[in-house]
N, C-alpha and C. Protein backbone atom coordinates (compact mmCIF):
# COMPACT_ATOMS: atom_id res chain seq x y z
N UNK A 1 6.47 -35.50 1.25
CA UNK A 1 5.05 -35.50 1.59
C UNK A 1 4.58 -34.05 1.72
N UNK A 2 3.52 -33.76 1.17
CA UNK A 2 2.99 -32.15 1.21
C UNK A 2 1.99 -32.47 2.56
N UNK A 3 1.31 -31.48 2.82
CA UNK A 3 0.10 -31.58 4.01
C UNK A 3 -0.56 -30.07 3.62
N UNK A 4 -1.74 -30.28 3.65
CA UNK A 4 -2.49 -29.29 3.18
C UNK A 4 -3.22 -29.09 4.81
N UNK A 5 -3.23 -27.56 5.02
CA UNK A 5 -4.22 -27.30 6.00
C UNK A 5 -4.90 -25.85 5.81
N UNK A 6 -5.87 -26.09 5.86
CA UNK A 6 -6.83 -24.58 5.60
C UNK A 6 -6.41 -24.33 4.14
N UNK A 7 -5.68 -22.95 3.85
CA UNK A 7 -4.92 -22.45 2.56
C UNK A 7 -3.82 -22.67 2.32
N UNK A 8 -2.85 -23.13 3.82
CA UNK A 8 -1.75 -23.37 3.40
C UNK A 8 -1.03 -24.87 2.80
N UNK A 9 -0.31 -25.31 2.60
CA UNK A 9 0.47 -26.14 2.15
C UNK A 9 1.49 -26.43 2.98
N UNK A 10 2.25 -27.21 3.48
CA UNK A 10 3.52 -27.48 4.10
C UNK A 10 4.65 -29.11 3.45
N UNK A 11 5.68 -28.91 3.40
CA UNK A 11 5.97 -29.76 2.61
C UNK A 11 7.03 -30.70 3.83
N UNK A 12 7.42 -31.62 4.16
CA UNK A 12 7.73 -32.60 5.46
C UNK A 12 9.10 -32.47 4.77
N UNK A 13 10.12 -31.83 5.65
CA UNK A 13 11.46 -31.49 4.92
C UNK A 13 12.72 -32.78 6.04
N UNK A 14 11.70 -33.32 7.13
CA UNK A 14 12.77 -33.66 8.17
C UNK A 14 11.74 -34.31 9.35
N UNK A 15 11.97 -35.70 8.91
CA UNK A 15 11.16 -36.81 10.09
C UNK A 15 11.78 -37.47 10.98
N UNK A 16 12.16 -37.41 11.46
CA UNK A 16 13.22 -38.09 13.02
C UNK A 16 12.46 -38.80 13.86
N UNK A 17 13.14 -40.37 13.43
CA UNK A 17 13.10 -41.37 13.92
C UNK A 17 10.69 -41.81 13.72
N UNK A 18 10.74 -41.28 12.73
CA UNK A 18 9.03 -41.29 12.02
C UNK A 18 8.16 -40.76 13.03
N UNK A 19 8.90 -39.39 13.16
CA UNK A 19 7.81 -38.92 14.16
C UNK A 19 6.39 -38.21 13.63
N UNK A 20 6.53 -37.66 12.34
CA UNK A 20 5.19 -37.30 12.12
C UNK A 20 4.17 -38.28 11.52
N UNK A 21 3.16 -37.44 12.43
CA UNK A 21 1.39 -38.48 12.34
C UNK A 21 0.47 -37.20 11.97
N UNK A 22 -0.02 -37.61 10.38
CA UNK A 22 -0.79 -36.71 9.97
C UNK A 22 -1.81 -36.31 10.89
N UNK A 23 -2.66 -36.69 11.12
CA UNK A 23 -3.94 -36.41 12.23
C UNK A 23 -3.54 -35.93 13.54
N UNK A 24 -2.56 -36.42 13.86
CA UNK A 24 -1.88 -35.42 15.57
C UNK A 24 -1.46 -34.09 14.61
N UNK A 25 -1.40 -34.16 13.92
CA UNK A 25 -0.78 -32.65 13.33
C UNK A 25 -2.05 -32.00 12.98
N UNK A 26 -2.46 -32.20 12.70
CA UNK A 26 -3.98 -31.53 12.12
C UNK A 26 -4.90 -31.33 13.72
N UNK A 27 -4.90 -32.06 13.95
CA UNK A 27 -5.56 -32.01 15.48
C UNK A 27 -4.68 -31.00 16.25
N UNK A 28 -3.73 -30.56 16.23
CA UNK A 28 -2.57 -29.45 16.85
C UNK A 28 -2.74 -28.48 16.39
N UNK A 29 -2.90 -28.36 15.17
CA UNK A 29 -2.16 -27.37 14.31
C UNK A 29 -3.73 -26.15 14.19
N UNK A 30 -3.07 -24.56 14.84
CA UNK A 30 -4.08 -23.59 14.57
C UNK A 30 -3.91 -22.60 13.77
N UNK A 31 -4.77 -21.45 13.78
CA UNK A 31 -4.00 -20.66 12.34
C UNK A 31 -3.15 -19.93 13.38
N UNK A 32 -2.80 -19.58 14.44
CA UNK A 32 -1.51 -19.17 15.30
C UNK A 32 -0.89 -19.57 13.91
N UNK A 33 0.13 -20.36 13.51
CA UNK A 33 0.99 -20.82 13.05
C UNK A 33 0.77 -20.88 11.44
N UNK A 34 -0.19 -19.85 10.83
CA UNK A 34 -0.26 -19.50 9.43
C UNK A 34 0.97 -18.34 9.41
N UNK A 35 1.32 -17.56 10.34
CA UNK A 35 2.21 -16.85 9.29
C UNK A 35 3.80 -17.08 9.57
N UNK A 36 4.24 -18.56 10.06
CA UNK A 36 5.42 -19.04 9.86
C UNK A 36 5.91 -19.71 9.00
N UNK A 37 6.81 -19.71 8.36
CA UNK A 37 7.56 -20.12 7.45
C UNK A 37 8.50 -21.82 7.52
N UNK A 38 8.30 -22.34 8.87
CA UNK A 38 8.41 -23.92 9.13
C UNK A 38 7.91 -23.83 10.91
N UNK A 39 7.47 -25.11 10.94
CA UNK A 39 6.67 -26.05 11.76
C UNK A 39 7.61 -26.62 12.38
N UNK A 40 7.92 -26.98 13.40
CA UNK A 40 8.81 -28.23 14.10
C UNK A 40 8.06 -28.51 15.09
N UNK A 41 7.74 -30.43 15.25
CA UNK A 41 6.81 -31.33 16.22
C UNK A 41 7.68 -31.43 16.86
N UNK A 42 7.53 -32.00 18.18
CA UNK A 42 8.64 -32.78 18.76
C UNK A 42 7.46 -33.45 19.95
N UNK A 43 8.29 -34.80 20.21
CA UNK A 43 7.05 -35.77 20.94
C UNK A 43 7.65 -36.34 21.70
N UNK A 44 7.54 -35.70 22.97
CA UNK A 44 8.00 -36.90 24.48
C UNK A 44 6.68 -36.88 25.35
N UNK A 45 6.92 -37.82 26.23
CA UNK A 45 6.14 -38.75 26.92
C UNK A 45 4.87 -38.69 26.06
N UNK A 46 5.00 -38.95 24.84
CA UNK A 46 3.31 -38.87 23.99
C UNK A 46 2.69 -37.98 23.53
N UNK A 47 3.29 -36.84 23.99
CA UNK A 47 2.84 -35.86 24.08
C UNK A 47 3.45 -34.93 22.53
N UNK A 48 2.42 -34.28 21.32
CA UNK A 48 2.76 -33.66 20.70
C UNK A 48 2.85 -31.65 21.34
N UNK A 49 4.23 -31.48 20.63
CA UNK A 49 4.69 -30.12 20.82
C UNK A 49 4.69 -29.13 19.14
N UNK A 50 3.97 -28.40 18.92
CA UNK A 50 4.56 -27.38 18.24
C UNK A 50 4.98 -26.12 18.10
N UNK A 51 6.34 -25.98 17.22
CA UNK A 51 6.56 -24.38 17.61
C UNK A 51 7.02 -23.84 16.20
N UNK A 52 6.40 -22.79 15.54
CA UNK A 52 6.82 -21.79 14.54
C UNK A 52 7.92 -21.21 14.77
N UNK A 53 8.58 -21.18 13.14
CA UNK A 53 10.02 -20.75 13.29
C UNK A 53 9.75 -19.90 11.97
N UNK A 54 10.91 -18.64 11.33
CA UNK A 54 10.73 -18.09 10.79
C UNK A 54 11.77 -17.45 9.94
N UNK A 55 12.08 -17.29 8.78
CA UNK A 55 13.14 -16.45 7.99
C UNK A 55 13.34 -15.27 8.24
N UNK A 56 14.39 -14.42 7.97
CA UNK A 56 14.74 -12.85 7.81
C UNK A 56 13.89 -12.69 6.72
N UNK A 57 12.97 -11.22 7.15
CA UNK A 57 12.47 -10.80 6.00
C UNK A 57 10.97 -11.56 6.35
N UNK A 58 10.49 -12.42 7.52
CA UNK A 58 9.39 -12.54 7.82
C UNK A 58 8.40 -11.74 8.71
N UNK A 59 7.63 -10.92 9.28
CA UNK A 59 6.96 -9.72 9.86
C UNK A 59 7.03 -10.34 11.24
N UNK A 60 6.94 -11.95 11.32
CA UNK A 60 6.99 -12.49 12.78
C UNK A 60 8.40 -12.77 13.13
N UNK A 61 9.60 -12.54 12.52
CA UNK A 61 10.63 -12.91 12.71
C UNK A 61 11.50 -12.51 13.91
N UNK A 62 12.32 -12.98 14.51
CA UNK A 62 13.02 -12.39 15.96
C UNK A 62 13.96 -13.86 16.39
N UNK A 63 14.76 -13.53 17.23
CA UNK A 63 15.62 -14.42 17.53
C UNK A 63 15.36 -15.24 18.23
N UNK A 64 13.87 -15.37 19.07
CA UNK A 64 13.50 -16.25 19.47
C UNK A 64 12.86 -17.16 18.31
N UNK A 65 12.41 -17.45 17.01
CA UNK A 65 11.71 -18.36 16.46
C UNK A 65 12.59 -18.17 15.10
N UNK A 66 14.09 -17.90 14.77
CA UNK A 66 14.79 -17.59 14.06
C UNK A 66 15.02 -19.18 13.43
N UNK A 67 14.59 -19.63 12.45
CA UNK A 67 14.99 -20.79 12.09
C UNK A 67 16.18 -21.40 12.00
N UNK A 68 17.30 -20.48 11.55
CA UNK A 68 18.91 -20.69 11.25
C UNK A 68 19.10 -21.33 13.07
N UNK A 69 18.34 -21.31 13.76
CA UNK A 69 18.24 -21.77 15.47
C UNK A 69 17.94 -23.14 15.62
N UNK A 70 17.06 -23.49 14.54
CA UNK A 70 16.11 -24.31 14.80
C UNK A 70 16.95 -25.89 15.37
N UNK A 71 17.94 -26.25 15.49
CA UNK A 71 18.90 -27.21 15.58
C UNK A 71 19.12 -27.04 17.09
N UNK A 72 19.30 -25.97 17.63
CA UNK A 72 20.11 -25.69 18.48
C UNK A 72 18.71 -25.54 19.84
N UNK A 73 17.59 -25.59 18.87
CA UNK A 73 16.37 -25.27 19.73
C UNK A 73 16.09 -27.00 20.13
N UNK A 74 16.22 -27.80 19.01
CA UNK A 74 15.62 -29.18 19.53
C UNK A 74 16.95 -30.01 20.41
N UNK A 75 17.84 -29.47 20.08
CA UNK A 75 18.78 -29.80 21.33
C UNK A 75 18.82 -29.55 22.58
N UNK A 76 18.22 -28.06 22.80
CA UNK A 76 18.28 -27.52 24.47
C UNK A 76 16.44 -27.31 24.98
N UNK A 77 15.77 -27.37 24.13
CA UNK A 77 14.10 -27.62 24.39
C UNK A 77 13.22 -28.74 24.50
N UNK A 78 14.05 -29.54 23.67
CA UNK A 78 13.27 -30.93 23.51
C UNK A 78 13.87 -32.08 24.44
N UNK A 79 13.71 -33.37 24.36
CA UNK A 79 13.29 -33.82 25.47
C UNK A 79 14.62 -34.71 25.05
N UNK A 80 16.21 -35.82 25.28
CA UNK A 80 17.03 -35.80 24.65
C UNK A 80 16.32 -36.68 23.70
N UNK A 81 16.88 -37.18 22.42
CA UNK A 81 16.80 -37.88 21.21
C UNK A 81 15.17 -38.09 20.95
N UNK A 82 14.67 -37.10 21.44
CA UNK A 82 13.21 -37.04 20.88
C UNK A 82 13.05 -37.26 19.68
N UNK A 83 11.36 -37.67 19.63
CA UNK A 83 11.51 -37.83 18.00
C UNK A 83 10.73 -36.37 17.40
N UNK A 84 10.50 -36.06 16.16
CA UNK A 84 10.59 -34.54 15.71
C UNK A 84 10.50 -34.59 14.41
N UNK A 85 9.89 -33.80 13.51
CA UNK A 85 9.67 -33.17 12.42
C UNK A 85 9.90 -32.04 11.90
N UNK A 86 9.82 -31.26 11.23
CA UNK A 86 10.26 -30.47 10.37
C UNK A 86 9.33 -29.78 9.12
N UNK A 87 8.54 -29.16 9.31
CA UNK A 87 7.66 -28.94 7.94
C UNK A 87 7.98 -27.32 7.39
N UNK A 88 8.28 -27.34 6.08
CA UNK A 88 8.63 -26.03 5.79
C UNK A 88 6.79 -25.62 4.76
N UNK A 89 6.55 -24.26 4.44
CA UNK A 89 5.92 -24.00 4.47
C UNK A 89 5.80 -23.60 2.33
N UNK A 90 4.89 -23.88 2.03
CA UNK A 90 5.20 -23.64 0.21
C UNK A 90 4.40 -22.79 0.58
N UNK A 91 4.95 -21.22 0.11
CA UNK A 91 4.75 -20.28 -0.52
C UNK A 91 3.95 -20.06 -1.58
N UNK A 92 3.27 -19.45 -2.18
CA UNK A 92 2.59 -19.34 -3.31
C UNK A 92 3.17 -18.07 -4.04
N UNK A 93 3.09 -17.79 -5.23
CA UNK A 93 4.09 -16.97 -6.22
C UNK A 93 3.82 -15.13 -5.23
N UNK A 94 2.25 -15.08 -4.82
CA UNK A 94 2.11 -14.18 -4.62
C UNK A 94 2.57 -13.82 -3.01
N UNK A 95 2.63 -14.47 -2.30
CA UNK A 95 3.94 -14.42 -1.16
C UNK A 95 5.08 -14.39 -1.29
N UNK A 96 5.91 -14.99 -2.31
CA UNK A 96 7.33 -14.74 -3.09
C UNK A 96 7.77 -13.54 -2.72
């Protein structure tokens, strides 16, 4: 599934247990989170969470939002067996 917001594009790489809802995402989602490279939801008590994560070689990059983390983040941040998403971000040739 792609999701278009503003200019960017995001492509749904990882839905756990069908947690993403287009419209809670769009209703969340600000340009804060245009210059990350994947998206991760995560949803307890009802409540939608998002947090930008990022590649080496990204200008926002650091070990706090280090994606190669991103596993280890919904294990010790999220709420246990939450449900959660995953959206990575399509690039366009001229971001390449």
């Amino acid at each position: 599934m792609i999701v278009e917001v503003g200019e960017n594009k995001y492509k749904l790489i990882k839905d756990y247990r069908d947690a993403f809802d287009k419209d809670s995402f769009l209703e969340k989602y600000t340009s804060f989170f245009d210059c990350y490279d994947y998206i991760v939801g995560d949803i307890a008590y009802s409540k939608l969470r998002l947090k930008g994560f990022a590649v080496k070689g990204n200008k926002v990059f650091n070990k706090i939002n280090d994606y190669s983390n991103v596993e280890k983040y919904i294990k010790e941040n999220c709420a246990f067996d939450c449900k959660y998403y995953i959206l990575e971000k399509i690039k366009d040739e001229k971001e390449k």
